[in-house]
Protein backbone atom coordinates (compact mmCIF):
# COMPACT_ATOMS: atom_id res chain seq x y z
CA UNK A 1 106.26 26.04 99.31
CA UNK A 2 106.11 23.02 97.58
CA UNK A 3 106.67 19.29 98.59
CA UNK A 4 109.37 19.30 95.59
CA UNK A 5 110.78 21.89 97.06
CA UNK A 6 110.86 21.17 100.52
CA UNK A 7 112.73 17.84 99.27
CA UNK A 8 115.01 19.28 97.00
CA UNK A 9 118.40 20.56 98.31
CA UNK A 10 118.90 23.04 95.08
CA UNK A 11 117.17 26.05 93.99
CA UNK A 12 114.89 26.74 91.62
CA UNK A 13 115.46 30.34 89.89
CA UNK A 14 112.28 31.45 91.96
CA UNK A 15 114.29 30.78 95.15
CA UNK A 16 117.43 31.61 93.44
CA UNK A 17 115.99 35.01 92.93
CA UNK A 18 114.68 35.61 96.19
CA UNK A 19 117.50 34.48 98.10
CA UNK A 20 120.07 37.32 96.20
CA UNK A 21 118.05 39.96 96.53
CA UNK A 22 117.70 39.24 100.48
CA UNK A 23 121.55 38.66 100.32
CA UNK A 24 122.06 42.06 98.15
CA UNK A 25 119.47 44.13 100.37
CA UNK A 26 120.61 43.40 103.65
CA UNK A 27 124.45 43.68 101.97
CA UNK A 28 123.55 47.22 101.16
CA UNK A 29 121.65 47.96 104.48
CA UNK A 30 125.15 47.31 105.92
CA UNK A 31 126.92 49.04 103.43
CA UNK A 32 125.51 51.88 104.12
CA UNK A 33 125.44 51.65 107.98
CA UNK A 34 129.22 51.16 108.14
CA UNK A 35 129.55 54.12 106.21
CA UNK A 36 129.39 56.04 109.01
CA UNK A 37 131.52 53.75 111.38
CA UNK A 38 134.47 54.54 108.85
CA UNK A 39 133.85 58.18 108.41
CA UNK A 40 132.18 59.68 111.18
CA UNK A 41 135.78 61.20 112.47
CA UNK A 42 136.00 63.02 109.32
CA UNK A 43 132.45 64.40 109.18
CA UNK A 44 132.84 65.46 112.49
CA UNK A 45 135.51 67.65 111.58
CA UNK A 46 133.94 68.65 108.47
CA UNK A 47 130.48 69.29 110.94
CA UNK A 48 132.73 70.83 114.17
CA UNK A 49 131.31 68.21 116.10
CA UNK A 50 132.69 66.27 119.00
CA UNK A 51 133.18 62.33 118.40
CA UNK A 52 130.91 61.45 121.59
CA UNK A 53 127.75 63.38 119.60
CA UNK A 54 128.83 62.05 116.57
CA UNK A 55 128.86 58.63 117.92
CA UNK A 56 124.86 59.25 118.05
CA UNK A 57 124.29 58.75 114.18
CA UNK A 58 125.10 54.96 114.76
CA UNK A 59 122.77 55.46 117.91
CA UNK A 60 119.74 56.73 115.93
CA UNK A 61 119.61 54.15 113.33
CA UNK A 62 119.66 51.47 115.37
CA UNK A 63 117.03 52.76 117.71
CA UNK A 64 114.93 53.64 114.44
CA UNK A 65 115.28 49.80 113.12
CA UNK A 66 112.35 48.39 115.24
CA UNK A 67 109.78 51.03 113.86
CA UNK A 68 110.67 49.73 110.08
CA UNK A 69 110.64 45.72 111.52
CA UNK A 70 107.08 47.02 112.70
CA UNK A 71 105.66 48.92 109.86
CA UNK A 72 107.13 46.96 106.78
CA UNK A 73 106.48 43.69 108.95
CA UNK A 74 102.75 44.06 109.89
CA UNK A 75 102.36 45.08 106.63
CA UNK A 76 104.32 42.26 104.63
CA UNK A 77 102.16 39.91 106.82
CA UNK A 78 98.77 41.30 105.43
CA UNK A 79 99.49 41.79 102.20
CA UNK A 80 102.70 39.74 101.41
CA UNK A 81 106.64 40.19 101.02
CA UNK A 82 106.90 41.15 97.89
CA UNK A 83 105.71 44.70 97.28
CA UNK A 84 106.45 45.64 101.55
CA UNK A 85 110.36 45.06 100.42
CA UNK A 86 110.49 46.52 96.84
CA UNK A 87 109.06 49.91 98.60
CA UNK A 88 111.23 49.49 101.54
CA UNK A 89 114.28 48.81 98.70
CA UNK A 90 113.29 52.24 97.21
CA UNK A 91 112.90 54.29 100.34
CA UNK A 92 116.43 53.50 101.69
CA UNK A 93 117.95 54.32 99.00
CA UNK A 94 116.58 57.42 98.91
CA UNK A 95 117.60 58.46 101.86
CA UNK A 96 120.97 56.59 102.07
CA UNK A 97 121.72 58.70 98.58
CA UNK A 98 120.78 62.04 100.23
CA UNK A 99 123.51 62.01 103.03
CA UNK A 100 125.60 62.64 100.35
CA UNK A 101 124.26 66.10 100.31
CA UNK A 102 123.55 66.54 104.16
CA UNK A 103 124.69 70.38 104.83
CA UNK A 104 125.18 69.76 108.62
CA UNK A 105 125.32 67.49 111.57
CA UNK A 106 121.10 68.10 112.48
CA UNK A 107 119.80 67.04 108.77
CA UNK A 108 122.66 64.55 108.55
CA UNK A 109 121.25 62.83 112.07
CA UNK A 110 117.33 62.83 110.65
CA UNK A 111 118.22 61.17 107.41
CA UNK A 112 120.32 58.19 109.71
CA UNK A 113 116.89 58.51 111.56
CA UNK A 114 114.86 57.93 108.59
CA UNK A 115 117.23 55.61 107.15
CA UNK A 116 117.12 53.08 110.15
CA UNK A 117 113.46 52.60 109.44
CA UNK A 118 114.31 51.49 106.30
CA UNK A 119 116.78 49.15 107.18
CA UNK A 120 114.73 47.69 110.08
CA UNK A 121 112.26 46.85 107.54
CA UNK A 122 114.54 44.83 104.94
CA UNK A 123 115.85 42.49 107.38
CA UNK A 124 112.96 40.88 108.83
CA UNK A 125 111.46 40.85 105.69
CA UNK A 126 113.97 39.58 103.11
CA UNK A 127 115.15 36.50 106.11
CA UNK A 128 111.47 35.65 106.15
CA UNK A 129 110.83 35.58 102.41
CA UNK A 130 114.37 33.61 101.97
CA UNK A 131 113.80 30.96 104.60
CA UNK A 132 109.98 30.29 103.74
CA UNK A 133 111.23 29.59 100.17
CA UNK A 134 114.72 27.81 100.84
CA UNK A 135 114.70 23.83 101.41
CA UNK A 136 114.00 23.50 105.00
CA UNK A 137 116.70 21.12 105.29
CA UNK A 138 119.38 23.58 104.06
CA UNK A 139 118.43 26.24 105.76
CA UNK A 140 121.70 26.99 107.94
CA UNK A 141 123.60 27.12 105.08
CA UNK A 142 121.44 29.81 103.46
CA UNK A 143 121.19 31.21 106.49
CA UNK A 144 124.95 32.22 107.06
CA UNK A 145 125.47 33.16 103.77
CA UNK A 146 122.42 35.41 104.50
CA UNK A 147 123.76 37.16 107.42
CA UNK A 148 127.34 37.23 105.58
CA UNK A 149 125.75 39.81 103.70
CA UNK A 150 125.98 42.11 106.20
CA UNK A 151 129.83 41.43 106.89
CA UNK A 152 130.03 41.76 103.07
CA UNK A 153 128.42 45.02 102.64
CA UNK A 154 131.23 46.15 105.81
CA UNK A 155 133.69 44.72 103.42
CA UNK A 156 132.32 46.44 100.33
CA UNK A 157 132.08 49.96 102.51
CA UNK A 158 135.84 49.64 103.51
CA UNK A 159 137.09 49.00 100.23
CA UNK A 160 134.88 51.62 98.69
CA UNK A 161 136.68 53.73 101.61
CA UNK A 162 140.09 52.47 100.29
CA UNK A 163 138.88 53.65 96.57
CA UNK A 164 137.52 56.89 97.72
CA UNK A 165 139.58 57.96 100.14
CA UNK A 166 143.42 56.71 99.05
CA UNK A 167 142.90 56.64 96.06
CA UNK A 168 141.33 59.32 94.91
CA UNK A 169 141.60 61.49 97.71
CA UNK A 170 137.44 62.38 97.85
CA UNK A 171 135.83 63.02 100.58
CA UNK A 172 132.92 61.09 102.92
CA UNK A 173 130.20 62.35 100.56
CA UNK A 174 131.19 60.29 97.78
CA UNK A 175 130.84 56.90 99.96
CA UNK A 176 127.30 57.90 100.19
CA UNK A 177 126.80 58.56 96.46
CA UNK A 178 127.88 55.17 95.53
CA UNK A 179 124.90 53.11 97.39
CA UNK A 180 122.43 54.20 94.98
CA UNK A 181 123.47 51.86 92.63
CA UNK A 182 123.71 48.36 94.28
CA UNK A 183 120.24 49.04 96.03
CA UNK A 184 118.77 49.55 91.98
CA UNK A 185 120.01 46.25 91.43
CA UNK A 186 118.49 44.73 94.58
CA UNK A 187 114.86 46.43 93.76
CA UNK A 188 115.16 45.14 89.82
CA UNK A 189 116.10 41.03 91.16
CA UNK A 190 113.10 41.75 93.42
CA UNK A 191 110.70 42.60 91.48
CA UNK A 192 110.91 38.63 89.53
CA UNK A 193 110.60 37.74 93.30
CA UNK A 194 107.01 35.52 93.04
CA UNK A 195 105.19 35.80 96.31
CA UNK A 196 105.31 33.48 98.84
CA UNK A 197 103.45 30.23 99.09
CA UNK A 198 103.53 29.98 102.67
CA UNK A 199 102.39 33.33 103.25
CA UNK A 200 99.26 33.06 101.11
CA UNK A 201 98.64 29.17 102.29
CA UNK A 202 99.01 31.21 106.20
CA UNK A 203 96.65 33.60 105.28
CA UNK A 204 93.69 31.20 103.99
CA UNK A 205 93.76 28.83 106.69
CA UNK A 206 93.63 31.86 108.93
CA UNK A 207 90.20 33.02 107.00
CA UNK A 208 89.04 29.67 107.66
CA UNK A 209 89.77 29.72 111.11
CA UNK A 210 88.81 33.38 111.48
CA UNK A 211 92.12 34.18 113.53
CA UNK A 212 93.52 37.71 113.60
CA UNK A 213 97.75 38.16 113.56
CA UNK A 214 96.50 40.01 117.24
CA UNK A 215 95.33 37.15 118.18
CA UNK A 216 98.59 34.95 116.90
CA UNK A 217 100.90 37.26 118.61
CA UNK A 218 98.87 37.83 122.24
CA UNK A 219 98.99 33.97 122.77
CA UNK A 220 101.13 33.52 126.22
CA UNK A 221 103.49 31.23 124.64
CA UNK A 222 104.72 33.40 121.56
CA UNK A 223 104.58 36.36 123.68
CA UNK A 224 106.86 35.38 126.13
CA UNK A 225 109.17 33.71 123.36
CA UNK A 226 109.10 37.27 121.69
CA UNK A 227 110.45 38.58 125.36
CA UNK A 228 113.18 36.08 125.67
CA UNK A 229 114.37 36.72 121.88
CA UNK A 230 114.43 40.22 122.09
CA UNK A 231 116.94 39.57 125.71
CA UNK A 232 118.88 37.13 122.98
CA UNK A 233 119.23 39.34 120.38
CA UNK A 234 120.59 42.50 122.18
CA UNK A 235 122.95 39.89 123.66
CA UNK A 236 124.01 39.58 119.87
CA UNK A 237 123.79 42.97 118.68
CA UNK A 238 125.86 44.13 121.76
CA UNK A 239 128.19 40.93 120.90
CA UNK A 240 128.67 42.45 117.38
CA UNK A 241 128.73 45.65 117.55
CA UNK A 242 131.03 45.85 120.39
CA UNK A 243 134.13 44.27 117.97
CA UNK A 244 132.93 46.55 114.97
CA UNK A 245 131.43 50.00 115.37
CA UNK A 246 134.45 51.45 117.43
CA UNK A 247 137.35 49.44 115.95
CA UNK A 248 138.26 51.52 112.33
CA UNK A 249 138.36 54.67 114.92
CA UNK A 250 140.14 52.54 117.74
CA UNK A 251 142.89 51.48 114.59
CA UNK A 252 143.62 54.86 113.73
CA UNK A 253 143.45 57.25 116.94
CA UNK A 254 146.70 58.02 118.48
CA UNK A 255 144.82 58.59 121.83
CA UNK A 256 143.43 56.42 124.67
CA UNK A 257 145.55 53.76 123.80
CA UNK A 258 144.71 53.49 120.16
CA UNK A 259 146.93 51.83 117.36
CA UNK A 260 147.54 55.05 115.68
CA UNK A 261 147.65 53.25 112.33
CA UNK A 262 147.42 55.53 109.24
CA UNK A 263 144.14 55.52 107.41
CA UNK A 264 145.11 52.94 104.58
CA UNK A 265 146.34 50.22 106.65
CA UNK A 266 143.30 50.57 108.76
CA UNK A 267 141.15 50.25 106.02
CA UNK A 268 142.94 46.95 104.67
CA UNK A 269 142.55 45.58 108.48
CA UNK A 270 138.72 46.17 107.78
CA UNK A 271 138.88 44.29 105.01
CA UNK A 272 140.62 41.43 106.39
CA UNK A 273 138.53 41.09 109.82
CA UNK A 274 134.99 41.20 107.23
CA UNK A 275 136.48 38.44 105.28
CA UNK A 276 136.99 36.18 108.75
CA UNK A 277 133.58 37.42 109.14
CA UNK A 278 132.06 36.42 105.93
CA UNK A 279 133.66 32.91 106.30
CA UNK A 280 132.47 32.44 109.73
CA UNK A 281 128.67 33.00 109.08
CA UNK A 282 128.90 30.67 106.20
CA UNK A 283 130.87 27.93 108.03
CA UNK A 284 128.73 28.01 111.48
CA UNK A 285 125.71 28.81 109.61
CA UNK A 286 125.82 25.57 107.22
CA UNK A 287 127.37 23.36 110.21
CA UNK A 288 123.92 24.44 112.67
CA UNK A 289 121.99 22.15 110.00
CA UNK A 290 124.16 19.14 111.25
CA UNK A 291 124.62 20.07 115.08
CA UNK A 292 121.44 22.85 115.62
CA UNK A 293 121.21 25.84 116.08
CA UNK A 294 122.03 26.06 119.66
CA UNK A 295 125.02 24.70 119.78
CA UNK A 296 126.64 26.18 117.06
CA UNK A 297 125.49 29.76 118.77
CA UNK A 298 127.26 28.25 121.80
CA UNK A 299 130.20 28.04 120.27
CA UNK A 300 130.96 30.62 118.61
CA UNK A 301 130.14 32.71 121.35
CA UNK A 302 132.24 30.65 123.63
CA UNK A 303 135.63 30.79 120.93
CA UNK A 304 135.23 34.87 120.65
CA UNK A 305 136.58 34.84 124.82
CA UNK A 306 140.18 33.57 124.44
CA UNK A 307 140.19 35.79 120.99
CA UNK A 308 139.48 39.36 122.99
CA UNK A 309 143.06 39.75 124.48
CA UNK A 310 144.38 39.72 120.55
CA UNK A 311 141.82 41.79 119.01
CA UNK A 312 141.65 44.22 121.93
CA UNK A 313 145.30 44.86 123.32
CA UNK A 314 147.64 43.85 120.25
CA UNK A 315 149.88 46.42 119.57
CA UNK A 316 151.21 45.52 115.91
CA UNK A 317 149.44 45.90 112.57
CA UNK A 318 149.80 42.22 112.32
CA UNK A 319 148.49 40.70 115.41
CA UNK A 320 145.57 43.62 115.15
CA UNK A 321 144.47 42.19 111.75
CA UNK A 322 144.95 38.52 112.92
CA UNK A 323 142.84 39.29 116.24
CA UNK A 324 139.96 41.26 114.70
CA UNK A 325 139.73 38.27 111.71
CA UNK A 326 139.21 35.94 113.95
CA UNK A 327 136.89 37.51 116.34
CA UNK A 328 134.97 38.23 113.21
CA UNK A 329 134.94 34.50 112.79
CA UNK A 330 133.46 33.58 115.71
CA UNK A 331 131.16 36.17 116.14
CA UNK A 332 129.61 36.35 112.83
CA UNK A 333 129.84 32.68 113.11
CA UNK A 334 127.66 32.75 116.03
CA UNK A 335 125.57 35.01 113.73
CA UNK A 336 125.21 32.80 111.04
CA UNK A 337 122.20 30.75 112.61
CA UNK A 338 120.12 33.39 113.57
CA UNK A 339 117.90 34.21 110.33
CA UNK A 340 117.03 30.43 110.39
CA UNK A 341 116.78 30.59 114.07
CA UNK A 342 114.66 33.01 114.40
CA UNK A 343 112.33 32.29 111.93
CA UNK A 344 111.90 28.81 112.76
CA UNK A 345 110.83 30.23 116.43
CA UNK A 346 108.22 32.17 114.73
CA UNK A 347 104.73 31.26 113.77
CA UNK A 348 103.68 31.59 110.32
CA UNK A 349 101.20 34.12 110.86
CA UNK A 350 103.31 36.79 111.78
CA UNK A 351 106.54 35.98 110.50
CA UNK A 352 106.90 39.34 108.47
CA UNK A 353 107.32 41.15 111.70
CA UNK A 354 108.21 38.67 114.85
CA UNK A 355 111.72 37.67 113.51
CA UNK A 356 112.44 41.61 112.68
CA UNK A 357 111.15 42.98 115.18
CA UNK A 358 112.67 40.96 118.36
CA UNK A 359 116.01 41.41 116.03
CA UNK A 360 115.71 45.31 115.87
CA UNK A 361 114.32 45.65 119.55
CA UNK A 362 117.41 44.09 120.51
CA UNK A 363 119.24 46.40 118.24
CA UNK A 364 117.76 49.00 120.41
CA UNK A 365 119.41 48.19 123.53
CA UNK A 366 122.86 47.42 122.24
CA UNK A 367 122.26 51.32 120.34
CA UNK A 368 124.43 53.21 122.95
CA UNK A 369 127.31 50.69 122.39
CA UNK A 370 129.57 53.07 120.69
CA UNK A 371 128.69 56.23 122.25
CA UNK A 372 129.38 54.15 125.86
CA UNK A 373 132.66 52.59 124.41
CA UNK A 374 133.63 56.09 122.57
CA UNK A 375 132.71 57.48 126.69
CA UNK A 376 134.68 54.32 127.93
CA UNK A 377 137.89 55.11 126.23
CA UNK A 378 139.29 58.40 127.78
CA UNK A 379 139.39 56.36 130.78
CA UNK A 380 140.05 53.15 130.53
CA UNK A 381 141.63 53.03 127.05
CA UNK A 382 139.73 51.53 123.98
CA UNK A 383 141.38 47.80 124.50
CA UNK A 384 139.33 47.66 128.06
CA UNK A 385 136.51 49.55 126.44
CA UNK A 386 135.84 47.02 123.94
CA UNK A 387 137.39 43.87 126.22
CA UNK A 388 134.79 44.69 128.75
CA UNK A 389 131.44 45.34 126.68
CA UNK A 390 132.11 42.74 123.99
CA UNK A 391 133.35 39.79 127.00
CA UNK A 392 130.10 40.20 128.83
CA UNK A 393 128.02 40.42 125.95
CA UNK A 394 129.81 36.96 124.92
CA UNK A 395 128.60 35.63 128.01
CA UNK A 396 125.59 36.84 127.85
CA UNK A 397 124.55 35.20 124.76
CA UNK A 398 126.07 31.86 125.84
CA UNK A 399 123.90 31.85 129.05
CA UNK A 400 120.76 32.69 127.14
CA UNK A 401 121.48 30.14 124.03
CA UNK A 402 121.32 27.57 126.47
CA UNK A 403 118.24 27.98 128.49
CA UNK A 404 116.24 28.65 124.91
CA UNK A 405 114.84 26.48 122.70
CA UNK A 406 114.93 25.66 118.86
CA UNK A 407 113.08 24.31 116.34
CA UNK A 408 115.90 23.06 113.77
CA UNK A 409 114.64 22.27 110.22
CA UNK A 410 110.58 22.79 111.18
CA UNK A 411 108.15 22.52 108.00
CA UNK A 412 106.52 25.64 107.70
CA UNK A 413 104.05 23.98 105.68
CA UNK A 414 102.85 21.54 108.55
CA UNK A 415 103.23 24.28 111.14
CA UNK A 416 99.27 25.50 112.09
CA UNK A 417 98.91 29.48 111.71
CA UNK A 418 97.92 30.01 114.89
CA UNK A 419 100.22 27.87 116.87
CA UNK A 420 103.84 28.92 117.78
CA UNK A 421 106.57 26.99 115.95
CA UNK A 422 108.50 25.92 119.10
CA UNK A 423 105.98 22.68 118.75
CA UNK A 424 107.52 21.22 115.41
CA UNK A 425 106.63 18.57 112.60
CA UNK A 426 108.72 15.31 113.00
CA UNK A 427 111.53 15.19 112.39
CA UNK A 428 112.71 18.33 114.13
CA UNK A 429 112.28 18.65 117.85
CA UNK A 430 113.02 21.23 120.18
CA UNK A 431 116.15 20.94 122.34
């Protein structure tokens, strides 16, 4: 990256271009993850197959999402971003198009498999292209509106649900068939995507030095930052997905203390609650270049306590949609920091896999969320199911924000290749 472009605050149409296809790509990803969350009641009926198992095809992908971090990473960090994405771009679209014509539950559950690998790998990959290129100052800002993209492809998912469901009266197949064309748009802005400077600047001083990425990543320090960001990140991910994976099914069942709301007003809930979420990871994410990273984490996760009493045990349509919107806020909020957080924390060497990779290993653990809220619910209802998992997790990721570091705003063109990026250019320090 340029010193021009480290100064300037605005993009040039390289960035430009690189930034919307990570926004698009990981808007998709989500897209086509929530899918599932919204229909997985009616393909179990379709399937004969109990909600508990069905739970499982959230399970799978998430598990599956550290393998992709791993393969597309390593590889995007010896031969660069650019053709690791566009192939990862094509692959889960593939696969996210065939659901549409899974014939049961067992093929249905390995395409979610394969799928997860794919979005594992377009993650780590697009957040590390977008915040090498971005202007390090601005960085939160692009940052939240880069994570919004997941909350945005949720959004896009439940209206597409709205469309294809009320509307027309299809069925779940049809909200599979309609990913294939947003990811086609994502692969065609990619592919104007130039490669990145820091990468190949990375990858000759690391001929000079003759340093290996195994060598990068078995240093004691990064290694034991990779530890404590995996911990932090399935803090998040059980954070986040304990106020969204259950929630459309918790709106609409009539059991276990559910709302019982029909499907429509459910799905314009859903819509709502993303929106709250969209605005929070933009808000949070653009104030962490002002106040860090850390503390707007912190708080975030510290507003989503007093929200859980609305979101979880409302009992109107009303409060329901005011509850969930603003847990969304502060959640996603929270969220907004973390592709410029983590990537800051990493060092440039292996950057296409450290940020993804501690992401989707936390992933991992926060995988049985659903299936142990969906197993929660017969007995303590689904407002204690989610109160308790998401309230913990809450805490969790304030305790662990704290006692971590940051590296707010670092120049990834100062950083060495072979030292960790906790140890920052002026004017950034860690706090």
């Amino acid at each position: 990256m340029s010193d021009t472009a480290t100064v300037s605050t605005r993009l040039n149409p390289d960035q430009r271009n690189a930034f919307i296809a990570s926004l698009l790509g990981w808007m998709m990803d989500a897209f086509d993850y929530f899918i599932i969350v919204l229909v997985y009641a009616d393909i179990g009926a379709e399937f004969g197959v109990p909600l508990e198992q069905m739970a499982f095809l959230t399970t799978i992908t998430l598990i599956m999402r550290p393998v992709g971090a791993y393969l597309f990473g390593l590889w995007a960090d010896r031969i660069g971003r650019r053709v690791p994405l566009m192939v990862d771009v094509c692959f889960y679209s593939i696969v996210g198009f065939l659901c549409a014509f899974a014939p049961n539950f067992t093929v249905l559950f390995i395409l979610r498999l394969l799928y997860g690998i794919g979005m594992g790998g377009e993650w780590g990959l697009g957040a590390a292209l977008t915040m090498e290129k971005v202007p390090r100052t601005r960085r939160g800002l692009y940052s939240g509106i880069l994570q919004a993209g997941y909350s945005a492809g949720y959004l896009l998912a439940a209206l597409a649900f709205l469309l294809v469901h009320s509307v027309f009266g299809l069925n779940w197949r049809w909200m599979f068939a309609l990913s294939i064309l947003p990811a086609l748009i994502t692969l065609i802005i990619r592919s104007r995507v130039k490669e990145s400077e820091v990468w190949v600047n990375t990858r000759e001083r690391m001929r000079k030095a003759d340093t290996s990425i195994r060598r990068v990543f078995f240093d004691g320090r990064v290694l034991r930052r990779f530890v404590y960001l995996v911990l932090l990140m399935a803090a998040f991910n059980w954070m986040s997905h304990g106020t969204q994976d259950i929630y459309p099914t918790f709106l609409k069942s009539t059991e276990n203390g559910g709302a019982g709301l029909d499907a429509a007003t459910a799905g314009w809930i859903a819509v709502v609650y993303n929106i709250g979420a969209i605005v929070g990871c933009i808000v949070l994410g653009s104030l962490s270049d002002r106040w860090g990273r850390k503390a707007t984490i912190i708080l975030g996760a510290a507003l989503t306590l007093p929200i859980i009493p609305i979101f979880a045990f409302s009992q109107t349509a009303g409060l329901l949609c005011l509850g969930s919107a603003l847990i969304q806020f502060t959640t996603q909020g929270a969220w907004g920091a973390i592709p410029a957080h983590l990537n800051e924390m990493s060092p440039n060497a292996i950057r296409g896999f450290y940020p993804g990779v501690t992401y989707q290993l936390g992933n991992v653990i926060a995988a049985f969320n659903l299936p142990i809220q969906q197993a929660l619910a017969p007995q303590l209802g689904y407002g204690w199911a989610m109160a308790s998992t998401v309230g913990i997790a809450a805490i969790a990721v304030i305790l662990l924000t704290a006692f971590g570091k940051q590296a707010k705003a670092i120049d990834f063109t100062a950083a060495d290749a072979v030292t960790p990026a906790a140890t920052p250019a002026a004017p950034a320090s860690p706090r």
